[in-house]
PDB file of N, CA and C in Angstrom:
ATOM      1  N   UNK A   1       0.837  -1.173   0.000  1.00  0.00           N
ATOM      2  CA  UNK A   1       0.000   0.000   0.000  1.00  0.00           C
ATOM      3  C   UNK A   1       0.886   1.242   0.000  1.00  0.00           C
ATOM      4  N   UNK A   2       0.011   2.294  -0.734  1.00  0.00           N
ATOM      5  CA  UNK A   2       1.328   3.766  -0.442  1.00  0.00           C
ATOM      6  C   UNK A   2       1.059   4.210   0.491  1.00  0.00           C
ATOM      7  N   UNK A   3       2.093   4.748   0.821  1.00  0.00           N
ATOM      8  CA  UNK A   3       2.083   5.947   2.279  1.00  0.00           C
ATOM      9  C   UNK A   3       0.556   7.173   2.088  1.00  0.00           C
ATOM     10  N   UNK A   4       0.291   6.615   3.448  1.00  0.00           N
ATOM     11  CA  UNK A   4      -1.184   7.491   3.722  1.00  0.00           C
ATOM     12  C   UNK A   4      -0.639   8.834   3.932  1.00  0.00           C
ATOM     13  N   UNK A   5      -1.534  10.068   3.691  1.00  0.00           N
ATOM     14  CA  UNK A   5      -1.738  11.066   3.996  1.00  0.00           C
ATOM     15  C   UNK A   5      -1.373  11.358   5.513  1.00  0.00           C
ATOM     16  N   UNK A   6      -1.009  12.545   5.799  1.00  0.00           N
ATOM     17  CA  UNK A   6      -1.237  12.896   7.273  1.00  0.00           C
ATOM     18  C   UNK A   6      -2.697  13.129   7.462  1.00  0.00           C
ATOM     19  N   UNK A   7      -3.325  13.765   8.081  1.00  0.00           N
ATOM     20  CA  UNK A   7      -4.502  14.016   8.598  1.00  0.00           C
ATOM     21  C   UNK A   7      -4.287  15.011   8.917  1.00  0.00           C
ATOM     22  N   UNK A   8      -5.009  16.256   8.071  1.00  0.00           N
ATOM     23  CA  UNK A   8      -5.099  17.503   8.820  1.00  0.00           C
ATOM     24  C   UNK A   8      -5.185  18.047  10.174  1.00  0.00           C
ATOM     25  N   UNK A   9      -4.895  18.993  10.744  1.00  0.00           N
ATOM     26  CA  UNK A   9      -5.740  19.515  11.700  1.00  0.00           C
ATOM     27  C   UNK A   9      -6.626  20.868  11.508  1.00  0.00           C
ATOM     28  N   UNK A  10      -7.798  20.208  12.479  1.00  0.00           N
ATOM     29  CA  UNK A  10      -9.004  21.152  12.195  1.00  0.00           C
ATOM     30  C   UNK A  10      -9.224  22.591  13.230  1.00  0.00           C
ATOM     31  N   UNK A  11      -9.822  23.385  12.805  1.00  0.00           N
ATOM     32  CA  UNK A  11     -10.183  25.021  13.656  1.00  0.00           C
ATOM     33  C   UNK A  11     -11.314  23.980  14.638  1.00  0.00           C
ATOM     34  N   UNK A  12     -12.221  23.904  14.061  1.00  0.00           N
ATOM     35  CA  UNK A  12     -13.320  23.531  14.319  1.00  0.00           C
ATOM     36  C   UNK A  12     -14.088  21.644  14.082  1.00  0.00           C
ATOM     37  N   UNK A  13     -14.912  21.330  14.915  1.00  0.00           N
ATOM     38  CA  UNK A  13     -15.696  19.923  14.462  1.00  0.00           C
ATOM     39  C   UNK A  13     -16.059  20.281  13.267  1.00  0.00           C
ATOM     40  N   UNK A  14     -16.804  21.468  12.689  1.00  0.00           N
ATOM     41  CA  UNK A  14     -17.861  21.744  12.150  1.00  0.00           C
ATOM     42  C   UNK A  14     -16.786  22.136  10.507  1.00  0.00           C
ATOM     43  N   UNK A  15     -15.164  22.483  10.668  1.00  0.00           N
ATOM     44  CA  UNK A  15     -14.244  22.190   9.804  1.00  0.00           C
ATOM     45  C   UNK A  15     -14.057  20.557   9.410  1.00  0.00           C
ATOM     46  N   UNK A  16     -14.232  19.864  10.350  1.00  0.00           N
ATOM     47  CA  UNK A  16     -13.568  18.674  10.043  1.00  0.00           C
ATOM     48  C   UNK A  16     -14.543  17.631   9.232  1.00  0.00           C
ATOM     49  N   UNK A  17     -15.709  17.844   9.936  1.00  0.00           N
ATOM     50  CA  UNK A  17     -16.716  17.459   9.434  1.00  0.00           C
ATOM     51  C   UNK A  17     -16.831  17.736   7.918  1.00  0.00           C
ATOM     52  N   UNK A  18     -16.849  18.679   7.318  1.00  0.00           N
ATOM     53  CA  UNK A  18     -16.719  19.274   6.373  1.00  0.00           C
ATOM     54  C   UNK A  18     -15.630  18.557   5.285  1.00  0.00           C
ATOM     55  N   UNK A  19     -14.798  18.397   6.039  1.00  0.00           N
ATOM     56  CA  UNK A  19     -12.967  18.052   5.105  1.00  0.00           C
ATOM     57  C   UNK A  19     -13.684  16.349   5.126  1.00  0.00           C
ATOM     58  N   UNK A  20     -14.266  15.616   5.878  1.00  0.00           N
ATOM     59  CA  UNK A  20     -14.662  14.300   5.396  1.00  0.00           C
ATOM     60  C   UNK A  20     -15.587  13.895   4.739  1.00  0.00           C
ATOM     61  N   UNK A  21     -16.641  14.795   4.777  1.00  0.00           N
ATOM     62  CA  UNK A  21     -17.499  14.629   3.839  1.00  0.00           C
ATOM     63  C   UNK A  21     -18.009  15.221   2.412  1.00  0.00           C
ATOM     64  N   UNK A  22     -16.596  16.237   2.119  1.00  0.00           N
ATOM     65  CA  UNK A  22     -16.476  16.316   0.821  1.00  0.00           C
ATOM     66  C   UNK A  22     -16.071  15.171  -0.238  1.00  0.00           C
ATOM     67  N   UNK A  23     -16.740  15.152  -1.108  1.00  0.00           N
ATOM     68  CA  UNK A  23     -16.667  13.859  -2.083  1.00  0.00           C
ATOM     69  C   UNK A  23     -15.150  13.556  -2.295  1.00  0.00           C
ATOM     70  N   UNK A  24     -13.916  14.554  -2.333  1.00  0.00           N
ATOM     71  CA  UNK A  24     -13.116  14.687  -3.343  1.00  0.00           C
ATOM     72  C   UNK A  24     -11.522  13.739  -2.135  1.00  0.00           C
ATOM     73  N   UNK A  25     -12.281  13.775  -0.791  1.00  0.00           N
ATOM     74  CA  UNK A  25     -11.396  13.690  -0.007  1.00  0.00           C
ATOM     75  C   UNK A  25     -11.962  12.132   0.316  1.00  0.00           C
ATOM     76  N   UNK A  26     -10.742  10.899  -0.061  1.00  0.00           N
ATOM     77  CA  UNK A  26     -11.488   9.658   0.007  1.00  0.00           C
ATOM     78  C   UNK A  26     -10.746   8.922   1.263  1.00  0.00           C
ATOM     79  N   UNK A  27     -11.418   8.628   2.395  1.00  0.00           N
ATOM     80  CA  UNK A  27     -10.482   8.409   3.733  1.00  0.00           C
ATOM     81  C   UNK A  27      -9.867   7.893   4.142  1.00  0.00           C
ATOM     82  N   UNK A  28      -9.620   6.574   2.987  1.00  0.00           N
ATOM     83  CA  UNK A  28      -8.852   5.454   2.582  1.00  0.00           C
ATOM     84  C   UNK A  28      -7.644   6.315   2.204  1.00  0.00           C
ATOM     85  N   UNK A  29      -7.278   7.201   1.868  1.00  0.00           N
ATOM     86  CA  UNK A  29      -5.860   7.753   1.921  1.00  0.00           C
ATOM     87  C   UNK A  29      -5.451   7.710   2.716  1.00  0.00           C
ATOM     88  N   UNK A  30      -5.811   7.866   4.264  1.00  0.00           N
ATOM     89  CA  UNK A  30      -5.291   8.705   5.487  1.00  0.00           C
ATOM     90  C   UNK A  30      -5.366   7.539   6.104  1.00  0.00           C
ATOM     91  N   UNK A  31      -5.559   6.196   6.457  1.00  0.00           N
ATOM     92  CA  UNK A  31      -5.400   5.406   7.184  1.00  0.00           C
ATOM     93  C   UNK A  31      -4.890   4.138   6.439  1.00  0.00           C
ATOM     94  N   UNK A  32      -4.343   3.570   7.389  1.00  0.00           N
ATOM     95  CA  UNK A  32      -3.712   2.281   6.694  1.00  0.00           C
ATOM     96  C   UNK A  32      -4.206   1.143   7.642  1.00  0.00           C
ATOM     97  N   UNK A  33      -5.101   0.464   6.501  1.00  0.00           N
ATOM     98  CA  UNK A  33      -6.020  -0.817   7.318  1.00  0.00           C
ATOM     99  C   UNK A  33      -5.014  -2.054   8.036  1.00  0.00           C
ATOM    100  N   UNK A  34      -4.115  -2.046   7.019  1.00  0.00           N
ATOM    101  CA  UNK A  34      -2.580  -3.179   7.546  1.00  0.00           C
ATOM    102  C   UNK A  34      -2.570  -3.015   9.298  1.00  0.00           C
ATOM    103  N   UNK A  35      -2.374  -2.025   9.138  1.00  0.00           N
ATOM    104  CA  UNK A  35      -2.648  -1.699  11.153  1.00  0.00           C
ATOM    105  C   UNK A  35      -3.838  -1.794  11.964  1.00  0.00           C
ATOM    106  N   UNK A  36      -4.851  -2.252  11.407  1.00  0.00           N
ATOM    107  CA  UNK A  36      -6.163  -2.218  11.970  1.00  0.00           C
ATOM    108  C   UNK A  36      -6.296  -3.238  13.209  1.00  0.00           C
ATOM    109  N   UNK A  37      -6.563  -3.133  13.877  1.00  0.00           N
ATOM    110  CA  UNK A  37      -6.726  -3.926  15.246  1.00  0.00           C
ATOM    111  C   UNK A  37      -8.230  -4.803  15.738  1.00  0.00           C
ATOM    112  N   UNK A  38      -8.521  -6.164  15.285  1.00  0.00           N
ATOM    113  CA  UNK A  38      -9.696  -5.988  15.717  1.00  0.00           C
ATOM    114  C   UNK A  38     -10.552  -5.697  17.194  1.00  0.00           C
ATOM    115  N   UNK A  39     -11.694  -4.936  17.088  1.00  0.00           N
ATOM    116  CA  UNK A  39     -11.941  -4.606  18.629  1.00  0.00           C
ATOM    117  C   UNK A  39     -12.653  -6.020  19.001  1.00  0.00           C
ATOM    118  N   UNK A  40     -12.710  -6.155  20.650  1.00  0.00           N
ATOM    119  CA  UNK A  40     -12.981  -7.381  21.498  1.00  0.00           C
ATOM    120  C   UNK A  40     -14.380  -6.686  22.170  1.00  0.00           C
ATOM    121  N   UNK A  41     -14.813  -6.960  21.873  1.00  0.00           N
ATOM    122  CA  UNK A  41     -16.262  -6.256  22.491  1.00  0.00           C
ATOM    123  C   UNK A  41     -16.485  -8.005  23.836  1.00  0.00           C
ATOM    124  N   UNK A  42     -16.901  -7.223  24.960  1.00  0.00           N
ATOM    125  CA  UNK A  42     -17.711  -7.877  26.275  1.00  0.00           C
ATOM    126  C   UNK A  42     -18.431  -8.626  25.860  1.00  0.00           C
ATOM    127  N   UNK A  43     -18.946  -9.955  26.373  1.00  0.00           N
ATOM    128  CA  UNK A  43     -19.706 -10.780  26.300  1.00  0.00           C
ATOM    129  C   UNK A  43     -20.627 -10.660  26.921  1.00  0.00           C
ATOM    130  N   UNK A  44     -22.193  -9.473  26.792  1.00  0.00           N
ATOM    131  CA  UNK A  44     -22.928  -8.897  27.161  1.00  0.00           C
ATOM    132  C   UNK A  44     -23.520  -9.611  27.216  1.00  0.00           C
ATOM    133  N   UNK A  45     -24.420  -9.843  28.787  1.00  0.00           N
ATOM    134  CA  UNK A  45     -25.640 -10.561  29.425  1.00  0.00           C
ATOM    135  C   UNK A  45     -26.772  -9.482  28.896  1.00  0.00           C
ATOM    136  N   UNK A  46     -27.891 -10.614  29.117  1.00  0.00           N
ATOM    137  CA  UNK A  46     -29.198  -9.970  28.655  1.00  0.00           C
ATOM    138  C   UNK A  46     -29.836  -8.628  29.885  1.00  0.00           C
ATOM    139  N   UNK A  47     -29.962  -7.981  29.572  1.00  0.00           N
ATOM    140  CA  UNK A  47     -30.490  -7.107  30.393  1.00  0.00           C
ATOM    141  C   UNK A  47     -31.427  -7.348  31.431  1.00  0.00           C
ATOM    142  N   UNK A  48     -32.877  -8.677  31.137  1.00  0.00           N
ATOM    143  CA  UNK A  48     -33.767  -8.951  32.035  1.00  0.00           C
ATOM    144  C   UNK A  48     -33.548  -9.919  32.335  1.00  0.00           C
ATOM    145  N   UNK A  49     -34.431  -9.939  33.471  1.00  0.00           N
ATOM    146  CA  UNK A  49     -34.097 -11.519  34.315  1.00  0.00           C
ATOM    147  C   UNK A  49     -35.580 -12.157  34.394  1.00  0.00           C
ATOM    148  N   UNK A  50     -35.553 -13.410  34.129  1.00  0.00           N
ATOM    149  CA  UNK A  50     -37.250 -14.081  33.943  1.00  0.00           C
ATOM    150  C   UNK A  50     -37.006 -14.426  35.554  1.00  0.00           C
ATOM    151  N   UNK A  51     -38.327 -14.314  36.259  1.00  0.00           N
ATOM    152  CA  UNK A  51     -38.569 -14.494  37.458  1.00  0.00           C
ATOM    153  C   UNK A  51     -39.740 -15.349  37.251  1.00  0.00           C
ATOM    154  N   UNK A  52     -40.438 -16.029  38.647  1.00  0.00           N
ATOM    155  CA  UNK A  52     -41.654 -16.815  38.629  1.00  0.00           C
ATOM    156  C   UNK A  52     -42.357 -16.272  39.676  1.00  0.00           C
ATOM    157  N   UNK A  53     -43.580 -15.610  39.516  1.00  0.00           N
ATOM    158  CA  UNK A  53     -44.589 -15.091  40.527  1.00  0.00           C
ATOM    159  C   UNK A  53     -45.796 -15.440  40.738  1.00  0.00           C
ATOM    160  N   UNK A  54     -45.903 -15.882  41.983  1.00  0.00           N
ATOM    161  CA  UNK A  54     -47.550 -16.374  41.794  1.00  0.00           C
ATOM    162  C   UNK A  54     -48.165 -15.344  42.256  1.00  0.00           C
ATOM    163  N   UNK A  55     -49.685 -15.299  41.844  1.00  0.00           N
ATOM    164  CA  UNK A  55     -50.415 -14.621  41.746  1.00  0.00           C
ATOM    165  C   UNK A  55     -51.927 -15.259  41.495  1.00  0.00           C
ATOM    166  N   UNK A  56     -53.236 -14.269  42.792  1.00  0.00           N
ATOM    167  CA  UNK A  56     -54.202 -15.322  42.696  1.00  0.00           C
ATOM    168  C   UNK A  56     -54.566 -15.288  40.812  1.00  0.00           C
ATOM    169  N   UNK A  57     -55.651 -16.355  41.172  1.00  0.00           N
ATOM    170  CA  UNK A  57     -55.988 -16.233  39.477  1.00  0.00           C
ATOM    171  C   UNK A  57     -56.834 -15.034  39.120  1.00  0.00           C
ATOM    172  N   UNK A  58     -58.021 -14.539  40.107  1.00  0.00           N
ATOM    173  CA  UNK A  58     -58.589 -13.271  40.176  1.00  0.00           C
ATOM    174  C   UNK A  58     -57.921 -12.122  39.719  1.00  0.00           C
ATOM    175  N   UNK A  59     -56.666 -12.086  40.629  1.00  0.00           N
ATOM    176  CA  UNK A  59     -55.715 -10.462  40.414  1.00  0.00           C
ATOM    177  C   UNK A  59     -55.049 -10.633  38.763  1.00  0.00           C
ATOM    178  N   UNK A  60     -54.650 -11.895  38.888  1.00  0.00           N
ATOM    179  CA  UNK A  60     -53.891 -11.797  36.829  1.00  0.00           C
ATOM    180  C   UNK A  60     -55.190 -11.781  35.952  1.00  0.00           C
ATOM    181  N   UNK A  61     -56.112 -12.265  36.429  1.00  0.00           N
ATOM    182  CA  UNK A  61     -57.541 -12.126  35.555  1.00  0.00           C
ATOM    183  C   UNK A  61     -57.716 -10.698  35.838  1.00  0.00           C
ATOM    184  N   UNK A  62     -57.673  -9.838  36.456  1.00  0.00           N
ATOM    185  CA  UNK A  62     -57.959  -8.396  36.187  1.00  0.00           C
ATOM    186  C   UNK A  62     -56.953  -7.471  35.824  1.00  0.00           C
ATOM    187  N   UNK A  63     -55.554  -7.877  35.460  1.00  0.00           N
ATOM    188  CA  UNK A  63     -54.871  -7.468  35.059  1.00  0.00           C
ATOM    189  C   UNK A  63     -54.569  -7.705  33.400  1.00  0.00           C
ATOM    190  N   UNK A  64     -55.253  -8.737  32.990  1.00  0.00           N
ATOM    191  CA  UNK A  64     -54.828  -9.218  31.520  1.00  0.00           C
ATOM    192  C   UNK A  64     -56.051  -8.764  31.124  1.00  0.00           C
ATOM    193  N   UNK A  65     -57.217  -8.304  31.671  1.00  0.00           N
ATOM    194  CA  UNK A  65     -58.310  -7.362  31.396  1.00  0.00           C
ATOM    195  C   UNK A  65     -57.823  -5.836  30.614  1.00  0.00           C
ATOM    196  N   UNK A  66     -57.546  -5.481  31.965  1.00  0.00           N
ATOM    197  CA  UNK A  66     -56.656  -4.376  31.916  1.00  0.00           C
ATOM    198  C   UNK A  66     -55.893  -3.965  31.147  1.00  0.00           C
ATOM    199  N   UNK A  67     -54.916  -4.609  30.506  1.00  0.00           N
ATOM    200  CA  UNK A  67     -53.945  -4.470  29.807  1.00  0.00           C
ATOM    201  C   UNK A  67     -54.484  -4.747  28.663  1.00  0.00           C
ATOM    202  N   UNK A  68     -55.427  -5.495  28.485  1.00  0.00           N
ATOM    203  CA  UNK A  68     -56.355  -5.965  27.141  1.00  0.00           C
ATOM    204  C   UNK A  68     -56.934  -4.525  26.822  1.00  0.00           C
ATOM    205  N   UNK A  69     -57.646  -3.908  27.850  1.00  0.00           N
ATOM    206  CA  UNK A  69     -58.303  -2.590  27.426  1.00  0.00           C
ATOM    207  C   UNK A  69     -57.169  -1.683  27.170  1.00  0.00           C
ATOM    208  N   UNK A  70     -55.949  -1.378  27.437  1.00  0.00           N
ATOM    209  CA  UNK A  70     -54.498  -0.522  27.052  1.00  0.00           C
ATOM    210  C   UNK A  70     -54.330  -0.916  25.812  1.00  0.00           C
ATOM    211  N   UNK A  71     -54.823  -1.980  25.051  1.00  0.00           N
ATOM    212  CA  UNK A  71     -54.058  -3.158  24.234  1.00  0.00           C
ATOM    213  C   UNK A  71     -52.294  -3.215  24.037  1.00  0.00           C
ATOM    214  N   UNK A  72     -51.562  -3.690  25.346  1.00  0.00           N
ATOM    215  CA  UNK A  72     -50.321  -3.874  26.294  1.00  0.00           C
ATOM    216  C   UNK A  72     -50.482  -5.061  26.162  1.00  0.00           C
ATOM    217  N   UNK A  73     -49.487  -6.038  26.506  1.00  0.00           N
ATOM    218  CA  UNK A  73     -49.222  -7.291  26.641  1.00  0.00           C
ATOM    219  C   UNK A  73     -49.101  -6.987  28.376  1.00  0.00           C
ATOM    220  N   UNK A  74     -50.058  -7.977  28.937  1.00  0.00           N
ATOM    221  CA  UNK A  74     -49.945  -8.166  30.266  1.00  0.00           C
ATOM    222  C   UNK A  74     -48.574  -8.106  31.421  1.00  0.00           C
ATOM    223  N   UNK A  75     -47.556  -8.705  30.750  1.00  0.00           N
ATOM    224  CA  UNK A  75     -46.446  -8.876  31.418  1.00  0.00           C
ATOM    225  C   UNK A  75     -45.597  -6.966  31.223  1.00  0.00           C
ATOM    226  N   UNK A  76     -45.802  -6.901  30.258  1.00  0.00           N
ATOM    227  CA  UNK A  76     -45.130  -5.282  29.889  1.00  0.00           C
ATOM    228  C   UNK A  76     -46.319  -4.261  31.087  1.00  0.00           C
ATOM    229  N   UNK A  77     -47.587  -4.399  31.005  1.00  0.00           N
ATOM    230  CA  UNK A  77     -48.132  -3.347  31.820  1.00  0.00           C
ATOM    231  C   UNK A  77     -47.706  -3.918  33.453  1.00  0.00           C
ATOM    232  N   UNK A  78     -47.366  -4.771  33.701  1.00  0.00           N
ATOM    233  CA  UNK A  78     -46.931  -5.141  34.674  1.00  0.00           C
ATOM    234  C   UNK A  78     -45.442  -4.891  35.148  1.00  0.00           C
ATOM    235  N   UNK A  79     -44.580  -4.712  34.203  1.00  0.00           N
ATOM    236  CA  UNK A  79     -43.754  -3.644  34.521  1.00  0.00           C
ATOM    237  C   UNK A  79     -43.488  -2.539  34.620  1.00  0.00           C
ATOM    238  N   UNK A  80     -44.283  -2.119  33.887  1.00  0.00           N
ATOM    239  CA  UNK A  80     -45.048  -0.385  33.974  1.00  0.00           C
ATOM    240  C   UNK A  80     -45.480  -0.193  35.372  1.00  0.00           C
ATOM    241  N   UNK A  81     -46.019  -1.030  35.234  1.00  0.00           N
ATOM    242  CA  UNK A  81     -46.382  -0.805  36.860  1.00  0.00           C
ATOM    243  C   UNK A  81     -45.569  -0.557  38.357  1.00  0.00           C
ATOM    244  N   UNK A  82     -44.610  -1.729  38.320  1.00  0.00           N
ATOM    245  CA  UNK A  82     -43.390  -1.999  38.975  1.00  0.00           C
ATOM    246  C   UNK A  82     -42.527  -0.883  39.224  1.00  0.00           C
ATOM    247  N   UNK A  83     -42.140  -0.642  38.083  1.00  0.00           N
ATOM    248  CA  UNK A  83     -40.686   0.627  37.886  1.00  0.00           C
ATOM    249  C   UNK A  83     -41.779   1.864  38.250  1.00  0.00           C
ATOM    250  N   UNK A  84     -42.716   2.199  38.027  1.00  0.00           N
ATOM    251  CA  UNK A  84     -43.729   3.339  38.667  1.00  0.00           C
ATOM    252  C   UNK A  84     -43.316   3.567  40.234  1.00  0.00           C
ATOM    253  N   UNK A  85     -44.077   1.929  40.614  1.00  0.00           N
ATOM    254  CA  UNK A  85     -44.036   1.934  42.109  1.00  0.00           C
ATOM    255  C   UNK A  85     -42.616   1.901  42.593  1.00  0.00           C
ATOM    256  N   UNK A  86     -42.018   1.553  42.091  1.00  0.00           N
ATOM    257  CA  UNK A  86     -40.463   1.881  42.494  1.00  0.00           C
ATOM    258  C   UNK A  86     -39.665   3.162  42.345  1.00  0.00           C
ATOM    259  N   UNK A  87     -39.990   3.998  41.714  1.00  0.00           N
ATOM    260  CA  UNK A  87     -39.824   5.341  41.847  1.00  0.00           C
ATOM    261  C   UNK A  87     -40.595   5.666  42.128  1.00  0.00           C
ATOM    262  N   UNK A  88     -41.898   5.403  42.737  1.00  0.00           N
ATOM    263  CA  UNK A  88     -42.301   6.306  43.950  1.00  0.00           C
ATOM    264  C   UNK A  88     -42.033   5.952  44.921  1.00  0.00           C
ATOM    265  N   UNK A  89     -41.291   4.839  44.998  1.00  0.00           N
ATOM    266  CA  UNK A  89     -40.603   4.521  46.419  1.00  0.00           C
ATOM    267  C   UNK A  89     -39.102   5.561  46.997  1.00  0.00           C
ATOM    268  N   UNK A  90     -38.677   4.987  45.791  1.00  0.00           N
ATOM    269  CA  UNK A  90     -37.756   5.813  45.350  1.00  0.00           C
ATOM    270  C   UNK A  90     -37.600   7.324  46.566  1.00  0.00           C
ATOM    271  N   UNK A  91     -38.508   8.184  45.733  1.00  0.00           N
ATOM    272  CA  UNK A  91     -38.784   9.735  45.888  1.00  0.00           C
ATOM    273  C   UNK A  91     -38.895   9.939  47.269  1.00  0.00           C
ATOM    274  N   UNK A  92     -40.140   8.600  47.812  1.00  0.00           N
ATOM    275  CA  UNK A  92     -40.545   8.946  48.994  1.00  0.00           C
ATOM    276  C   UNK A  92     -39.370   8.725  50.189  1.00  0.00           C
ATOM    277  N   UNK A  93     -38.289   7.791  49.848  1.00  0.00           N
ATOM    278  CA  UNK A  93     -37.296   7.284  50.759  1.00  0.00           C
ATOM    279  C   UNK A  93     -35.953   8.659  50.699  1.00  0.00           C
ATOM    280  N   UNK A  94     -36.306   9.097  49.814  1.00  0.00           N
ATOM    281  CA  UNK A  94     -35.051  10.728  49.197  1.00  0.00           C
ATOM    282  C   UNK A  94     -34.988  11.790  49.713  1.00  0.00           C
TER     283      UNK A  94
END
């Protein structure tokens, strides 16, 4: 490969921005992939956790009502619910 470009320096973002997204300036000059490093990204866990709750059959029968009239999937208005009451716990303990 030939020797890359230096890389300017800019006044401004709003310069630089500019100097890369003119057509004429192609960015493959200025870097040399031969050196590229691949990144290692974390082996990210899922964000939620499935739990098991009982509940009479009455109270989830008036809740999948409920959420039927929102048209919500029962389990989602039920976290709506949760994170609510938890920041108003929240506030009130602050």
């Amino acid at each position: 490969m030939s020797k890359t470009k230096p890389i300017p320096k800019f006044a401004s973002e709003a310069e630089e921005r500019a100097f890369w997204e003119a057509s004429n300036n192609d960015s493959t000059k200025y870097f040399d992939s031969s050196k590229s490093v691949r990144a290692v990204l974390p082996n990210l866990k899922p964000s939620t956790t499935s739990i098991s709750l009982r509940l009479p059959d009455a109270l989830l029968d008036h809740i999948k009502a409920l959420a039927n009239k929102m048209d919500v999937p029962y389990q989602s208005l039920m976290k709506i619910w949760l994170a609510e009451k938890v920041a108003e716990q929240e506030k009130r303990a602050a």
